[in-house]
PDB file of N, CA and C in Angstrom:
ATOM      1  N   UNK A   1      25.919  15.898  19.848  1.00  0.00           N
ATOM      2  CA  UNK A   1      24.901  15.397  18.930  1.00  0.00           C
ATOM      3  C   UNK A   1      25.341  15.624  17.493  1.00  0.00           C
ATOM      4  N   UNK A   2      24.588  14.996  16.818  1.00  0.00           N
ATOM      5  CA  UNK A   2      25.058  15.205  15.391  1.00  0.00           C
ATOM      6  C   UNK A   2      24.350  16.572  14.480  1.00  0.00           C
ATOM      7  N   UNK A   3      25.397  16.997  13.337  1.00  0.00           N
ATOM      8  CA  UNK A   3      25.013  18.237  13.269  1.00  0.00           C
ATOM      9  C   UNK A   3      23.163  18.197  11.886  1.00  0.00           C
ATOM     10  N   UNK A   4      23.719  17.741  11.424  1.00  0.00           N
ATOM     11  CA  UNK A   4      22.567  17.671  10.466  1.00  0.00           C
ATOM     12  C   UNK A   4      21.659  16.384  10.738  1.00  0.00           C
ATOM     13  N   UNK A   5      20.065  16.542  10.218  1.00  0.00           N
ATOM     14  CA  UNK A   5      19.122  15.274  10.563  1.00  0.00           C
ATOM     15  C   UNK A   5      18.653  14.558   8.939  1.00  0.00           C
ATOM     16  N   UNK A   6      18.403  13.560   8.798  1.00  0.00           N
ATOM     17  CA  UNK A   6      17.546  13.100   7.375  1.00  0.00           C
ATOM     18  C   UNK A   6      15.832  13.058   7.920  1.00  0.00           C
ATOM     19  N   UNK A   7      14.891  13.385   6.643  1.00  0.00           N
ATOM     20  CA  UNK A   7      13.836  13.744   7.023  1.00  0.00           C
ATOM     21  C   UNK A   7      13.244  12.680   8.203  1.00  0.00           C
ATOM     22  N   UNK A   8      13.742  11.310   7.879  1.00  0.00           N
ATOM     23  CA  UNK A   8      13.288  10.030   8.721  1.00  0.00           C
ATOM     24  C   UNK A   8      13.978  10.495  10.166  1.00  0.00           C
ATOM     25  N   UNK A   9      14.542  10.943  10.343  1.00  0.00           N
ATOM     26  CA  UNK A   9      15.226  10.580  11.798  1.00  0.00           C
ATOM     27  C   UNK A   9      14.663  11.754  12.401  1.00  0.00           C
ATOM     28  N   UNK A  10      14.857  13.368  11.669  1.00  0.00           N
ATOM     29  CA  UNK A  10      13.446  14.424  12.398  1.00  0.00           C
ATOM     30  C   UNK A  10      11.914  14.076  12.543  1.00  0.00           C
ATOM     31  N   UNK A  11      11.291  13.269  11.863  1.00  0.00           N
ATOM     32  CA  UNK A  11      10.290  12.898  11.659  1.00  0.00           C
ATOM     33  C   UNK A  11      10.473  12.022  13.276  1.00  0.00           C
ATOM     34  N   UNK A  12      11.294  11.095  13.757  1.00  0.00           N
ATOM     35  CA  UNK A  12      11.270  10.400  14.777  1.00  0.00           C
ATOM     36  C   UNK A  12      11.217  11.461  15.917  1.00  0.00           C
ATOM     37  N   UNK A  13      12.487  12.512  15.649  1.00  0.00           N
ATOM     38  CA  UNK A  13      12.746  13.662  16.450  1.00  0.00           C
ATOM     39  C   UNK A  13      11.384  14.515  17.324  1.00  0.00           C
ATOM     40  N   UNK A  14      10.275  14.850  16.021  1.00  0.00           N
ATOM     41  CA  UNK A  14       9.514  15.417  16.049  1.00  0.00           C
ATOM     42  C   UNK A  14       8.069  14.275  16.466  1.00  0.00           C
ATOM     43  N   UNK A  15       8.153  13.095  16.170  1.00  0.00           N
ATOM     44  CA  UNK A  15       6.834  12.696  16.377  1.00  0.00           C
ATOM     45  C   UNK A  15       6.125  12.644  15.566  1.00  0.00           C
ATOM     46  N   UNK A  16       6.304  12.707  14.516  1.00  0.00           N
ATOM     47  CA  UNK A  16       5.056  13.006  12.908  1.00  0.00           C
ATOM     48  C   UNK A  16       6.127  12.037  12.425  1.00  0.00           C
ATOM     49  N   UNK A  17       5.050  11.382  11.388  1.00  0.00           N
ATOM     50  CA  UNK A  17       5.737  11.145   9.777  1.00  0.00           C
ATOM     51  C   UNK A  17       6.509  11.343   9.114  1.00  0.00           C
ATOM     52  N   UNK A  18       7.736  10.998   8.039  1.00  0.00           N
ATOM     53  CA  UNK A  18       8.416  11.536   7.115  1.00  0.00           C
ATOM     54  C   UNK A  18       7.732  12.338   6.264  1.00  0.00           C
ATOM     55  N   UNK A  19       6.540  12.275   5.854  1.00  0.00           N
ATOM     56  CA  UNK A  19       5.665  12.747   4.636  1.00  0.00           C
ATOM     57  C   UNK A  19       5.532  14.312   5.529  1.00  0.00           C
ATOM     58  N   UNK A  20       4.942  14.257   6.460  1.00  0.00           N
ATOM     59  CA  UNK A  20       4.593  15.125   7.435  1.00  0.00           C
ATOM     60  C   UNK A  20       5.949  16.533   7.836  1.00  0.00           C
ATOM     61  N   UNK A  21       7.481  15.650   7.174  1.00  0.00           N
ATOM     62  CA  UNK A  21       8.198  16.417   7.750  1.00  0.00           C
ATOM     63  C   UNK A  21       9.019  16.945   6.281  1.00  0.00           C
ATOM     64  N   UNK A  22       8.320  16.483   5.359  1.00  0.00           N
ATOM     65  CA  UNK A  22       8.721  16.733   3.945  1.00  0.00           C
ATOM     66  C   UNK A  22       7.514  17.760   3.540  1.00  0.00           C
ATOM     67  N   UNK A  23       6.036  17.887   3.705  1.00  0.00           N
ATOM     68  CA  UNK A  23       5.227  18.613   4.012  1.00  0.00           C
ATOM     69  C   UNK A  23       5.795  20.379   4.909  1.00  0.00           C
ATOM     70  N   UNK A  24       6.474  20.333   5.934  1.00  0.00           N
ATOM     71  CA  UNK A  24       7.159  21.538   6.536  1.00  0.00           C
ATOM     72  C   UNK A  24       8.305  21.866   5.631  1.00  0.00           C
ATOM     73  N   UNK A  25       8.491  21.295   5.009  1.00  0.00           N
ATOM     74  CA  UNK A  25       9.513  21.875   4.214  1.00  0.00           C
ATOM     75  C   UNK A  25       8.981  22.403   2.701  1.00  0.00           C
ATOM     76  N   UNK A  26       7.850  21.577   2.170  1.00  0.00           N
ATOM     77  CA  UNK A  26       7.909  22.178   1.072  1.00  0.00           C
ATOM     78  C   UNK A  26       6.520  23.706   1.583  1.00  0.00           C
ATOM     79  N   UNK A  27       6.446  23.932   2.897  1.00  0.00           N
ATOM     80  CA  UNK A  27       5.719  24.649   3.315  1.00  0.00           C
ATOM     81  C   UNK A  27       6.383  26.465   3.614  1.00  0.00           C
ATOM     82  N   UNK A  28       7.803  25.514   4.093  1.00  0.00           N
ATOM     83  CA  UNK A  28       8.915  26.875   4.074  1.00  0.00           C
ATOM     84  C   UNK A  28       8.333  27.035   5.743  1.00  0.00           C
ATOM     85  N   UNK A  29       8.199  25.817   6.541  1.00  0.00           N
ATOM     86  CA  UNK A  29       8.044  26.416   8.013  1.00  0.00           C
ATOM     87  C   UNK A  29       9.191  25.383   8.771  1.00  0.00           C
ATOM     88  N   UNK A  30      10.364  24.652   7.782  1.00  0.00           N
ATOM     89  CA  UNK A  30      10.931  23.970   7.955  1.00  0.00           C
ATOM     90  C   UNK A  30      12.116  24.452   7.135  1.00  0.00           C
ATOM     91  N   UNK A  31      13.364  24.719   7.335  1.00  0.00           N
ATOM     92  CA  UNK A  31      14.448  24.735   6.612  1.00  0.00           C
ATOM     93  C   UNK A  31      15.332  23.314   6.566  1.00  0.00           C
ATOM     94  N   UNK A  32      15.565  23.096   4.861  1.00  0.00           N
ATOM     95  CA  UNK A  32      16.538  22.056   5.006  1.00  0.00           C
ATOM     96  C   UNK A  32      17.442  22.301   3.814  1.00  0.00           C
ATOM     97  N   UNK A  33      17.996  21.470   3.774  1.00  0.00           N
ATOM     98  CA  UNK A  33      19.415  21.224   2.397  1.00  0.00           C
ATOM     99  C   UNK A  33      18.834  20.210   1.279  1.00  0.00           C
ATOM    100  N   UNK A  34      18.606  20.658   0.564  1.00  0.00           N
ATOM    101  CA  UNK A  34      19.093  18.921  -0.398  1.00  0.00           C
ATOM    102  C   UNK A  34      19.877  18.288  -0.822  1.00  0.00           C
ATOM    103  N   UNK A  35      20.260  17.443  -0.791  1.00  0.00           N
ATOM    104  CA  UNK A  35      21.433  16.822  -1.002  1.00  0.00           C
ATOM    105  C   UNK A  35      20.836  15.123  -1.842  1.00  0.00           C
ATOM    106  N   UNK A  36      21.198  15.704  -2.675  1.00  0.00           N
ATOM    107  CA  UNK A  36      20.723  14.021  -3.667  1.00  0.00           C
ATOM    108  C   UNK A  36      19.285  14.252  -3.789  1.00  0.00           C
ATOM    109  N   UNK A  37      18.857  13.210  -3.206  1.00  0.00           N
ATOM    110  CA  UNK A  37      16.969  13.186  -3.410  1.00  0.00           C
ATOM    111  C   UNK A  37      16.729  13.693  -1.801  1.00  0.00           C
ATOM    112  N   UNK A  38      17.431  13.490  -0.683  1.00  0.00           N
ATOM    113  CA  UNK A  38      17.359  13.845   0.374  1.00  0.00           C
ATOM    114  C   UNK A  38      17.121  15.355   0.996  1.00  0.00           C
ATOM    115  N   UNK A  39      16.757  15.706   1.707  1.00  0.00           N
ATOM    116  CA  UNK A  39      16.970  16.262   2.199  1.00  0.00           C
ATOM    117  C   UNK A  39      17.502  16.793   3.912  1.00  0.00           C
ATOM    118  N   UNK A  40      18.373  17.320   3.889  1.00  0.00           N
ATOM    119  CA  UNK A  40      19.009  16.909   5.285  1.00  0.00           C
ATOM    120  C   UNK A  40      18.641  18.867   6.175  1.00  0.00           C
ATOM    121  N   UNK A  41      18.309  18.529   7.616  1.00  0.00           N
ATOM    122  CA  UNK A  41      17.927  19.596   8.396  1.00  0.00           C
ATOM    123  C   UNK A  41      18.671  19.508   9.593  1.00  0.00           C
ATOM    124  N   UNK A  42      19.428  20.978   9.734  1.00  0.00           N
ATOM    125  CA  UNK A  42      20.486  21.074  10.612  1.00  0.00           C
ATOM    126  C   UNK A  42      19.778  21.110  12.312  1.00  0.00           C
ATOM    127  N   UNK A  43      20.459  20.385  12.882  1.00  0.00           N
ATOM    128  CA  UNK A  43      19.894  20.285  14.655  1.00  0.00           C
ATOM    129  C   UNK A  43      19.228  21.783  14.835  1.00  0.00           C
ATOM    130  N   UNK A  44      19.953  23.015  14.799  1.00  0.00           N
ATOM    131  CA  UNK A  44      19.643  24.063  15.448  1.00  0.00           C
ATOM    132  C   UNK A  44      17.825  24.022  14.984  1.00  0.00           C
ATOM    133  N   UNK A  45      17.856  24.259  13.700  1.00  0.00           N
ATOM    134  CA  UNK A  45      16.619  24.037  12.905  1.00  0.00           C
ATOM    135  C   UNK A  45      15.533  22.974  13.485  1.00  0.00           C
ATOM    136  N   UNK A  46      16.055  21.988  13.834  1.00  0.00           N
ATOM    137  CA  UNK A  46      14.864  21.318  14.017  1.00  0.00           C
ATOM    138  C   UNK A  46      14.799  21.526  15.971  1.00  0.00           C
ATOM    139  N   UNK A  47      15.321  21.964  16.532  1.00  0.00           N
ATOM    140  CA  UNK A  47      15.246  22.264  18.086  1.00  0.00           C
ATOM    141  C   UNK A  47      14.164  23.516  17.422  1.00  0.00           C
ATOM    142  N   UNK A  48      14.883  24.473  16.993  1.00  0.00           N
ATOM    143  CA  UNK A  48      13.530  25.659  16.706  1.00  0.00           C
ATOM    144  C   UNK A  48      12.234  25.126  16.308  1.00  0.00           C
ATOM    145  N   UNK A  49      12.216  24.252  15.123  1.00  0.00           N
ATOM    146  CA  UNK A  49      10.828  24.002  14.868  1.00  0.00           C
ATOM    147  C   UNK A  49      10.376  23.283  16.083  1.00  0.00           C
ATOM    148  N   UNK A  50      10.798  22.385  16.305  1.00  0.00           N
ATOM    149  CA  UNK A  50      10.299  22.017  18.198  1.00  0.00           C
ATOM    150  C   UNK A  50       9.422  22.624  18.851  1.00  0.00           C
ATOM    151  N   UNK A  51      10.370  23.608  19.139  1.00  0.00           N
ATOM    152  CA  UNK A  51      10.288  24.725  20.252  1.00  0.00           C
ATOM    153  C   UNK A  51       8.620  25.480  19.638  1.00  0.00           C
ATOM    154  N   UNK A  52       8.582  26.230  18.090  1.00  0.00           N
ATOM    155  CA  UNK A  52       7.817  26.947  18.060  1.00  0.00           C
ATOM    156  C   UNK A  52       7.586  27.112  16.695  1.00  0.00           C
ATOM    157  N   UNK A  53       7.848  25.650  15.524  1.00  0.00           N
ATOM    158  CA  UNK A  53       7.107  25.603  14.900  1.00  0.00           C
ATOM    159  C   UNK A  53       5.752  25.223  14.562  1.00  0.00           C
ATOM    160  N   UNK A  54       5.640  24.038  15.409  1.00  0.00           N
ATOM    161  CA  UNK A  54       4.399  23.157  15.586  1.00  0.00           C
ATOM    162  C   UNK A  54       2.978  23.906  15.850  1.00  0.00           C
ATOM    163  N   UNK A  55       1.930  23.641  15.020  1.00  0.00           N
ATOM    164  CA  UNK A  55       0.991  24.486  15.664  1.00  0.00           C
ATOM    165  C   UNK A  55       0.275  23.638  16.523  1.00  0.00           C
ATOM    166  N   UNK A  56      -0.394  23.652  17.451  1.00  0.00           N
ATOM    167  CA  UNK A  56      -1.752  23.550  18.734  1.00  0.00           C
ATOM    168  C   UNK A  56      -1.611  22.590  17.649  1.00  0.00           C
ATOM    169  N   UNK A  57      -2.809  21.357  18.710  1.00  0.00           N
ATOM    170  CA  UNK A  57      -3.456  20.221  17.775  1.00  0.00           C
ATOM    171  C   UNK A  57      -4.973  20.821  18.247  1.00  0.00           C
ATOM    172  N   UNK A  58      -6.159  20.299  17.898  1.00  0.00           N
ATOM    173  CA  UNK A  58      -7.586  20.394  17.894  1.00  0.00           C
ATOM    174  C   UNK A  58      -8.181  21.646  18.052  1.00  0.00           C
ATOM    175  N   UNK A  59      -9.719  21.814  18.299  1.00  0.00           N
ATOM    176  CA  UNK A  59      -9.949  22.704  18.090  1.00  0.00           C
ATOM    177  C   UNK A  59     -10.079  24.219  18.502  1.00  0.00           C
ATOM    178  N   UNK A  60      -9.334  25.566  18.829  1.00  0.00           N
ATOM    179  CA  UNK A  60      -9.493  26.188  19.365  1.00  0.00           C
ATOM    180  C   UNK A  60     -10.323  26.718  20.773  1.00  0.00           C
ATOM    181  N   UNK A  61      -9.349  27.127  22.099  1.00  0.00           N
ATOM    182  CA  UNK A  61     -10.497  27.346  22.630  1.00  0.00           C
ATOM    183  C   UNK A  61     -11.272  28.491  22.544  1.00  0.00           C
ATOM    184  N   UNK A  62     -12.156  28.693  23.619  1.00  0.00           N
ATOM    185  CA  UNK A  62     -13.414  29.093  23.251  1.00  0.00           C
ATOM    186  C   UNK A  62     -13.082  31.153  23.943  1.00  0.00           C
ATOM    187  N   UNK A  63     -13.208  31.876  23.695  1.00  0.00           N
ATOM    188  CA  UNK A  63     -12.825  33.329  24.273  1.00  0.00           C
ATOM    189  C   UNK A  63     -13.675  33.350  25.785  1.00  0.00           C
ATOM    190  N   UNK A  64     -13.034  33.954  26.346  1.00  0.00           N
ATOM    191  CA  UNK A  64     -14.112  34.029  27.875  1.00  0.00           C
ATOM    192  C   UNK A  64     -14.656  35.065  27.794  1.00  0.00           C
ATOM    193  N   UNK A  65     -16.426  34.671  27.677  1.00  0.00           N
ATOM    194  CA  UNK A  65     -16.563  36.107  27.883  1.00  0.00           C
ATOM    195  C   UNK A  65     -17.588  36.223  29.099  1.00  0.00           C
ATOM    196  N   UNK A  66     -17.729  37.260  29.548  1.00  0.00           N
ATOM    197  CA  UNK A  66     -19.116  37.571  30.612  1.00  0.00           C
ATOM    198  C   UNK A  66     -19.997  36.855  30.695  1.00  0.00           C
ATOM    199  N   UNK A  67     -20.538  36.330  31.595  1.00  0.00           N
ATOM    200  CA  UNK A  67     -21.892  35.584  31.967  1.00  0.00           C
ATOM    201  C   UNK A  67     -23.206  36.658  31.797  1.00  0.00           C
ATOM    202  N   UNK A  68     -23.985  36.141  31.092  1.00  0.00           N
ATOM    203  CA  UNK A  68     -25.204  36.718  30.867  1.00  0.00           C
ATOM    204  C   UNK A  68     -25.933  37.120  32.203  1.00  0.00           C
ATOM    205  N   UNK A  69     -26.848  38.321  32.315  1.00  0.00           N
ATOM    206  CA  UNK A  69     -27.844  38.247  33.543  1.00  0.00           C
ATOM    207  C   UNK A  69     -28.662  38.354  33.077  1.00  0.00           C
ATOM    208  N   UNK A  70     -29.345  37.643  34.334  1.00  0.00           N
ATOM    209  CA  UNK A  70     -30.111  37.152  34.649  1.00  0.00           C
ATOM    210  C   UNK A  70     -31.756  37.998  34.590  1.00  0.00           C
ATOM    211  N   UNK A  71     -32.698  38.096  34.251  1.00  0.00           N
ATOM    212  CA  UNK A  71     -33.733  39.200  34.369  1.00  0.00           C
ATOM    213  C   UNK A  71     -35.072  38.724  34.956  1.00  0.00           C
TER     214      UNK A  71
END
């Protein structure tokens, strides 16, 4: 595979947007290079964010707790 990505082609990688993948970076939960106006993100980097940058989508679930009794 190739060693470095442009934000458009991680953005495909990942499933989100370019804006979305320029957003992780200026967030610092994304490492990249700049190079020109670009910025370019090395494979290892974007397999990690993959893996365990992404947070959950919607809304948290709920804690389990004990069922009330009954009186």
């Amino acid at each position: 595979m190739r060693e470095f990505f442009t934000t458009e082609e991680a953005a495909k990688y990942l499933g989100v947007t370019p804006s979305r993948v320029r957003q992780f970076i200026m967030e610092d939960r994304l490492k990249s290079v700049k190079y020109g106006r670009d910025h370019l993100i090395q494979e290892s980097e974007l397999k990690r964010f993959a893996e365990h940058g992404k947070k959950k989508r919607g809304r948290p679930e709920k804690e389990q707790t004990k069922p009330l009794r009954k009186r």
